[in-house]
Protein backbone atom coordinates (compact mmCIF):
# COMPACT_ATOMS: atom_id res chain seq x y z
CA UNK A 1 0.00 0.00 0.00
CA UNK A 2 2.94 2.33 0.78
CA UNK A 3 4.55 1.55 -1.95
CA UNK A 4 1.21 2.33 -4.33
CA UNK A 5 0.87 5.46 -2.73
CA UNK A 6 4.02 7.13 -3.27
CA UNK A 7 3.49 5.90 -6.88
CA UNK A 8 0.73 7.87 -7.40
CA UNK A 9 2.21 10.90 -5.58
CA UNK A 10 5.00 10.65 -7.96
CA UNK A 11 2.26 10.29 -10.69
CA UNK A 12 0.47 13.51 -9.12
CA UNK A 13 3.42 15.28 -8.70
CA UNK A 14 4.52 14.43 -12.74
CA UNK A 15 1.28 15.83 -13.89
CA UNK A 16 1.54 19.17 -11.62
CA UNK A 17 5.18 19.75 -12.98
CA UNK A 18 3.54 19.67 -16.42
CA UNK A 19 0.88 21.33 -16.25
CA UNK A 20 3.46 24.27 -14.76
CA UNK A 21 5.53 23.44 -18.10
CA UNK A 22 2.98 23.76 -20.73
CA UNK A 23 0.99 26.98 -18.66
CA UNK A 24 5.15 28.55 -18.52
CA UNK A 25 5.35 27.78 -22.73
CA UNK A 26 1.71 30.18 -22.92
CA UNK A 27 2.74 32.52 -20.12
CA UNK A 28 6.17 33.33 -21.78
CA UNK A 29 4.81 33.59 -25.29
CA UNK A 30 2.07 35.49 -24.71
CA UNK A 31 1.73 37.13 -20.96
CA UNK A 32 -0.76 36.60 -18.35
CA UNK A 33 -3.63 38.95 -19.35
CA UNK A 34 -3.53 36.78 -22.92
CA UNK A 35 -3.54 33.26 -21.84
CA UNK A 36 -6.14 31.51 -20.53
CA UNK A 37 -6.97 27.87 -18.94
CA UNK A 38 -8.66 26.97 -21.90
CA UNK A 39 -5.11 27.64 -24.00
CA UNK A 40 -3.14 25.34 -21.20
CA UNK A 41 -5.78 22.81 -21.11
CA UNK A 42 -5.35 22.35 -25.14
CA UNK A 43 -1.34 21.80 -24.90
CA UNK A 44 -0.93 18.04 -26.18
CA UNK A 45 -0.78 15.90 -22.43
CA UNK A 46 -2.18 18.43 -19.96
CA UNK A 47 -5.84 17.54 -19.40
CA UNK A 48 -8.70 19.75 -17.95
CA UNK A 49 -8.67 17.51 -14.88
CA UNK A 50 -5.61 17.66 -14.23
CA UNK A 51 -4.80 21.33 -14.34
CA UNK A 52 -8.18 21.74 -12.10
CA UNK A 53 -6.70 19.06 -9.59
CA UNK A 54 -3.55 20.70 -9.01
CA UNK A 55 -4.89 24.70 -9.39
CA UNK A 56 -8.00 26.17 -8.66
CA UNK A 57 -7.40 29.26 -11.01
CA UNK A 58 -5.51 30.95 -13.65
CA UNK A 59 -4.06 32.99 -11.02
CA UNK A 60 -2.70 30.14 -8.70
CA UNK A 61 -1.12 28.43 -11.77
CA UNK A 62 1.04 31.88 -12.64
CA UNK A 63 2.05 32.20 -9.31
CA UNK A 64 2.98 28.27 -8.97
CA UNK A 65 4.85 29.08 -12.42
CA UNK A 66 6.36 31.82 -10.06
CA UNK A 67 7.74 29.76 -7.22
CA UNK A 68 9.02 27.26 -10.09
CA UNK A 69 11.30 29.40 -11.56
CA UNK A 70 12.27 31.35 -8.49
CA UNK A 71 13.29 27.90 -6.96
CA UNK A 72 15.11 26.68 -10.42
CA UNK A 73 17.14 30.02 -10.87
CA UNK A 74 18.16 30.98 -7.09
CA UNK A 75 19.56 26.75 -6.48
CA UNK A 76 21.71 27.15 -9.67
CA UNK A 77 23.24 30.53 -8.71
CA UNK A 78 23.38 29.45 -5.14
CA UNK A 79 25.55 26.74 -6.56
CA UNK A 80 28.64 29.22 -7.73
CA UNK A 81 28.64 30.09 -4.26
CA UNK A 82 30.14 26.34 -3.72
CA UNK A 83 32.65 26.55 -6.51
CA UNK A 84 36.40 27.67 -6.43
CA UNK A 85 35.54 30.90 -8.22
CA UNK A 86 36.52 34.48 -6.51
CA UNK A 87 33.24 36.14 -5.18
CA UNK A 88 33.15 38.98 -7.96
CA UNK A 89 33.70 36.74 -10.38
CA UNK A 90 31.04 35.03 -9.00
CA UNK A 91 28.69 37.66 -9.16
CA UNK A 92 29.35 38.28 -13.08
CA UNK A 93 29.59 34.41 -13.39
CA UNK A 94 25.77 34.46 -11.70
CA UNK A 95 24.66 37.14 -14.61
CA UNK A 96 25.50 35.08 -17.30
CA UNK A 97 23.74 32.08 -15.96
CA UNK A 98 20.85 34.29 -15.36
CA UNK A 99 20.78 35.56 -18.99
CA UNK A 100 21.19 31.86 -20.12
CA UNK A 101 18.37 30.67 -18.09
CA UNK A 102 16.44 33.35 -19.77
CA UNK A 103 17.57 32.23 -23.29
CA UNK A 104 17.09 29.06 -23.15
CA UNK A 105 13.98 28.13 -21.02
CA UNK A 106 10.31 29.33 -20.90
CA UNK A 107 9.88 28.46 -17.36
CA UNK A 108 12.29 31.06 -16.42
CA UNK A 109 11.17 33.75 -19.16
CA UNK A 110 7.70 33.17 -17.62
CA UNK A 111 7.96 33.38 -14.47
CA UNK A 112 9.89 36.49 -14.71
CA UNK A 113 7.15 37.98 -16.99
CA UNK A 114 4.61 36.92 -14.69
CA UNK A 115 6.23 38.81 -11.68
CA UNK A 116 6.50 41.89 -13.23
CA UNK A 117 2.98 41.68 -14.63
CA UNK A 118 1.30 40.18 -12.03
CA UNK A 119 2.76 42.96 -9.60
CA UNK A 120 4.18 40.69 -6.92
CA UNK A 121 4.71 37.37 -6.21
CA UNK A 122 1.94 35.76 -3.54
CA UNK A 123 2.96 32.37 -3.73
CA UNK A 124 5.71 30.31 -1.67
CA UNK A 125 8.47 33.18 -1.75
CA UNK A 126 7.19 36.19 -0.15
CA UNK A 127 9.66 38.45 -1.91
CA UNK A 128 11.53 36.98 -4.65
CA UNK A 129 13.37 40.72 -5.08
CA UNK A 130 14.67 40.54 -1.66
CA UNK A 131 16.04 37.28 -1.92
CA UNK A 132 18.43 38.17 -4.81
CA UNK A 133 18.70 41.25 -3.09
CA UNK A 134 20.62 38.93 -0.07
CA UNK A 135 22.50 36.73 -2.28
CA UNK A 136 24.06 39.64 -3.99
CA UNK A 137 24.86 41.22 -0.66
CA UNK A 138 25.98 38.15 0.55
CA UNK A 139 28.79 37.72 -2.47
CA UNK A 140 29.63 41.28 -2.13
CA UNK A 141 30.63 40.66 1.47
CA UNK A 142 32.83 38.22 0.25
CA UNK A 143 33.84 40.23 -2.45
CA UNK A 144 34.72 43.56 0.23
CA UNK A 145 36.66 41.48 2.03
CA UNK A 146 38.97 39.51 -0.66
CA UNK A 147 39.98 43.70 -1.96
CA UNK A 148 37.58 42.77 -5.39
CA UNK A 149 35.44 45.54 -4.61
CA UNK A 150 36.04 49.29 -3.09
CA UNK A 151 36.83 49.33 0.65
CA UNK A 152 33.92 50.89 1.89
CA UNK A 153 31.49 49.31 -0.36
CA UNK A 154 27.86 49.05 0.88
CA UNK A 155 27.21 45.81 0.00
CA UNK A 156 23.64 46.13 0.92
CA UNK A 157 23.43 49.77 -1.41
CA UNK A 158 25.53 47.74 -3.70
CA UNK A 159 23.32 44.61 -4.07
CA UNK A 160 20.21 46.83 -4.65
CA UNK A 161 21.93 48.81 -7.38
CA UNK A 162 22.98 45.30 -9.18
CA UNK A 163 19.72 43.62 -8.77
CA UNK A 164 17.71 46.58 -10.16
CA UNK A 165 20.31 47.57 -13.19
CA UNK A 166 20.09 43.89 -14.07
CA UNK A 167 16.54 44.00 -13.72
CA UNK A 168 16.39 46.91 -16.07
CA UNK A 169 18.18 45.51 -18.73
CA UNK A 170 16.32 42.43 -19.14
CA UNK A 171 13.34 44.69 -19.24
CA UNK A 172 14.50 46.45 -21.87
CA UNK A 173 15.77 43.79 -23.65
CA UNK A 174 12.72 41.37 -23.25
CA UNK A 175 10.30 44.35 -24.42
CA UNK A 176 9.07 43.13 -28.26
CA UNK A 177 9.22 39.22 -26.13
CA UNK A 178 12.19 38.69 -27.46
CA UNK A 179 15.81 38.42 -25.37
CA UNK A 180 18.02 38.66 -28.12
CA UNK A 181 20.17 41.08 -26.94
CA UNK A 182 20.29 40.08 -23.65
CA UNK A 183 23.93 39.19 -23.40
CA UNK A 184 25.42 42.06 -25.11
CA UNK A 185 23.67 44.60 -22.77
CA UNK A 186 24.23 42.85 -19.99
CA UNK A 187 28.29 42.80 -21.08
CA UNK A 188 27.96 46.98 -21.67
CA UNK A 189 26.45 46.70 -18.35
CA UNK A 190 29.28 45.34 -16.26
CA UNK A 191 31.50 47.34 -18.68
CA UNK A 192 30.45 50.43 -17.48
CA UNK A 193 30.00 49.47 -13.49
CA UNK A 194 33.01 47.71 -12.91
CA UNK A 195 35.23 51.29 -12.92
CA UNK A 196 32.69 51.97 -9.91
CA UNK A 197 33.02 49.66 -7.88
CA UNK A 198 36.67 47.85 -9.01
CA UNK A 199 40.14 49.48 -7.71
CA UNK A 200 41.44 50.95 -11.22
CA UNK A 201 44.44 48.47 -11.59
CA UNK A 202 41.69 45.86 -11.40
CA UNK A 203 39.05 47.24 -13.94
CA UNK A 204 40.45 46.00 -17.16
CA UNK A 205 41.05 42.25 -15.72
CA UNK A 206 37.42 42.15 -14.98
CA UNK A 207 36.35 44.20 -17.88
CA UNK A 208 38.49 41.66 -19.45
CA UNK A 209 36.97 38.14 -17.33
CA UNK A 210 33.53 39.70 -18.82
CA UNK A 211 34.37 39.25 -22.48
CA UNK A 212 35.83 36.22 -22.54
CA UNK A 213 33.12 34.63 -20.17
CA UNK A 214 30.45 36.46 -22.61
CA UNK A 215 32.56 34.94 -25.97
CA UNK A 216 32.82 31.08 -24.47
CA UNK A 217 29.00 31.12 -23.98
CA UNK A 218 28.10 32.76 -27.10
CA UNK A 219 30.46 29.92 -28.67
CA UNK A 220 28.46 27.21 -26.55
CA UNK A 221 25.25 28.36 -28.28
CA UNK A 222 26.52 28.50 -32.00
């Protein structure tokens, strides 16, 4: 019985993650206002009992679509913190796999569509903002104390700044739905803050570190 029973929560728990896929696919492509269950429910797999089993609304879906790739892209940038790399490195390291996530899956480019247009986030993570917000301040710390960034660096001032210039360009870049040039304003990004925040013997090795991390990816994608 035991046995049968995790079986079908695994079965359950299959369909849910689905469902979250195929609603992520219509959320990214065409925003929340202009998708509706009815769109989800005719993706090839998902049934209309299925998505009404697991959500009770439109609304609950978005926001589960939310918490999915909240959870997805904080665990893989949480995971640099666990490598070898220096902590500023880290940071611009973090960026990339950011912009990567957004250019390659439509779980991540719809969740982050969904929390700007849904206004805030409502589901398991109170304050998705506030979380990167922490991470960022937490590398920074790191990053203050190893000489990679100003002595005297807020880290907390610092990690806002970061979080919302990022946030920017991916705005900017994502308006038309499309993410194309992501990665080069992202680059032009840490181009131009690195002189702010980098002792000036240092800025051109990181200006440098940018580029070639930003030429290897764009190599991996060709």
């Amino acid at each position: 019985m035991e046995s049968e029973r995790m079986a079908q929560q695994s079965r359950a728990e299959a369909t849910r993650r689905a469902t979250i896929q195929a609603a992520a696919e219509m959320f990214a492509a065409n925003g929340y206002a202009n998708t509706n269950l009815a769109d989800i429910i005719s993706h090839p797999g998902i049934s209309k009992g299925a998505v009404y089993f697991h959500f009770a609304s439109k609304e609950t879906l978005a926001r589960a679509t939310i918490d999915e790739q909240h959870a997805m892209s904080m665990a893989a940038c949480r995971n640099l913190l666990d490598t070898a790399l220096p902590p500023l490195e880290s940071l611009i390291s973090m960026s990339l796999l950011v912009v990567d996530q957004l250019l390659t899956s439509p779980l991540i480019r719809a969740g982050v569509r969904l929390t700007g247009e849904i206004g805030d986030a409502r589901g398991t993570v109170a304050d998705p903002h506030r979380e990167w917000v922490e991470l960022v301040a937490t590398i920074a710390d790191r990053a203050i104390d190893d000489g990679d960034l100003l002595p005297g660096t807020d880290s907390e001032d610092f990690a806002n700044f970061l979080v919302a210039a990022f946030d920017g360009v991916r705005m900017w870049s994502t308006h038309g739905n499309t993410t194309r040039d992501l990665p080069i304003r992202t680059e032009r990004l840490w181009t131009f803050v690195l002189p702010g925040i980098v002792d000036a013997p240092h800025v051109e090795y990181f200006r440098e570190y940018v580029h070639r991390r930003w030429l290897h990816a764009s190599l991996d994608t060709e």
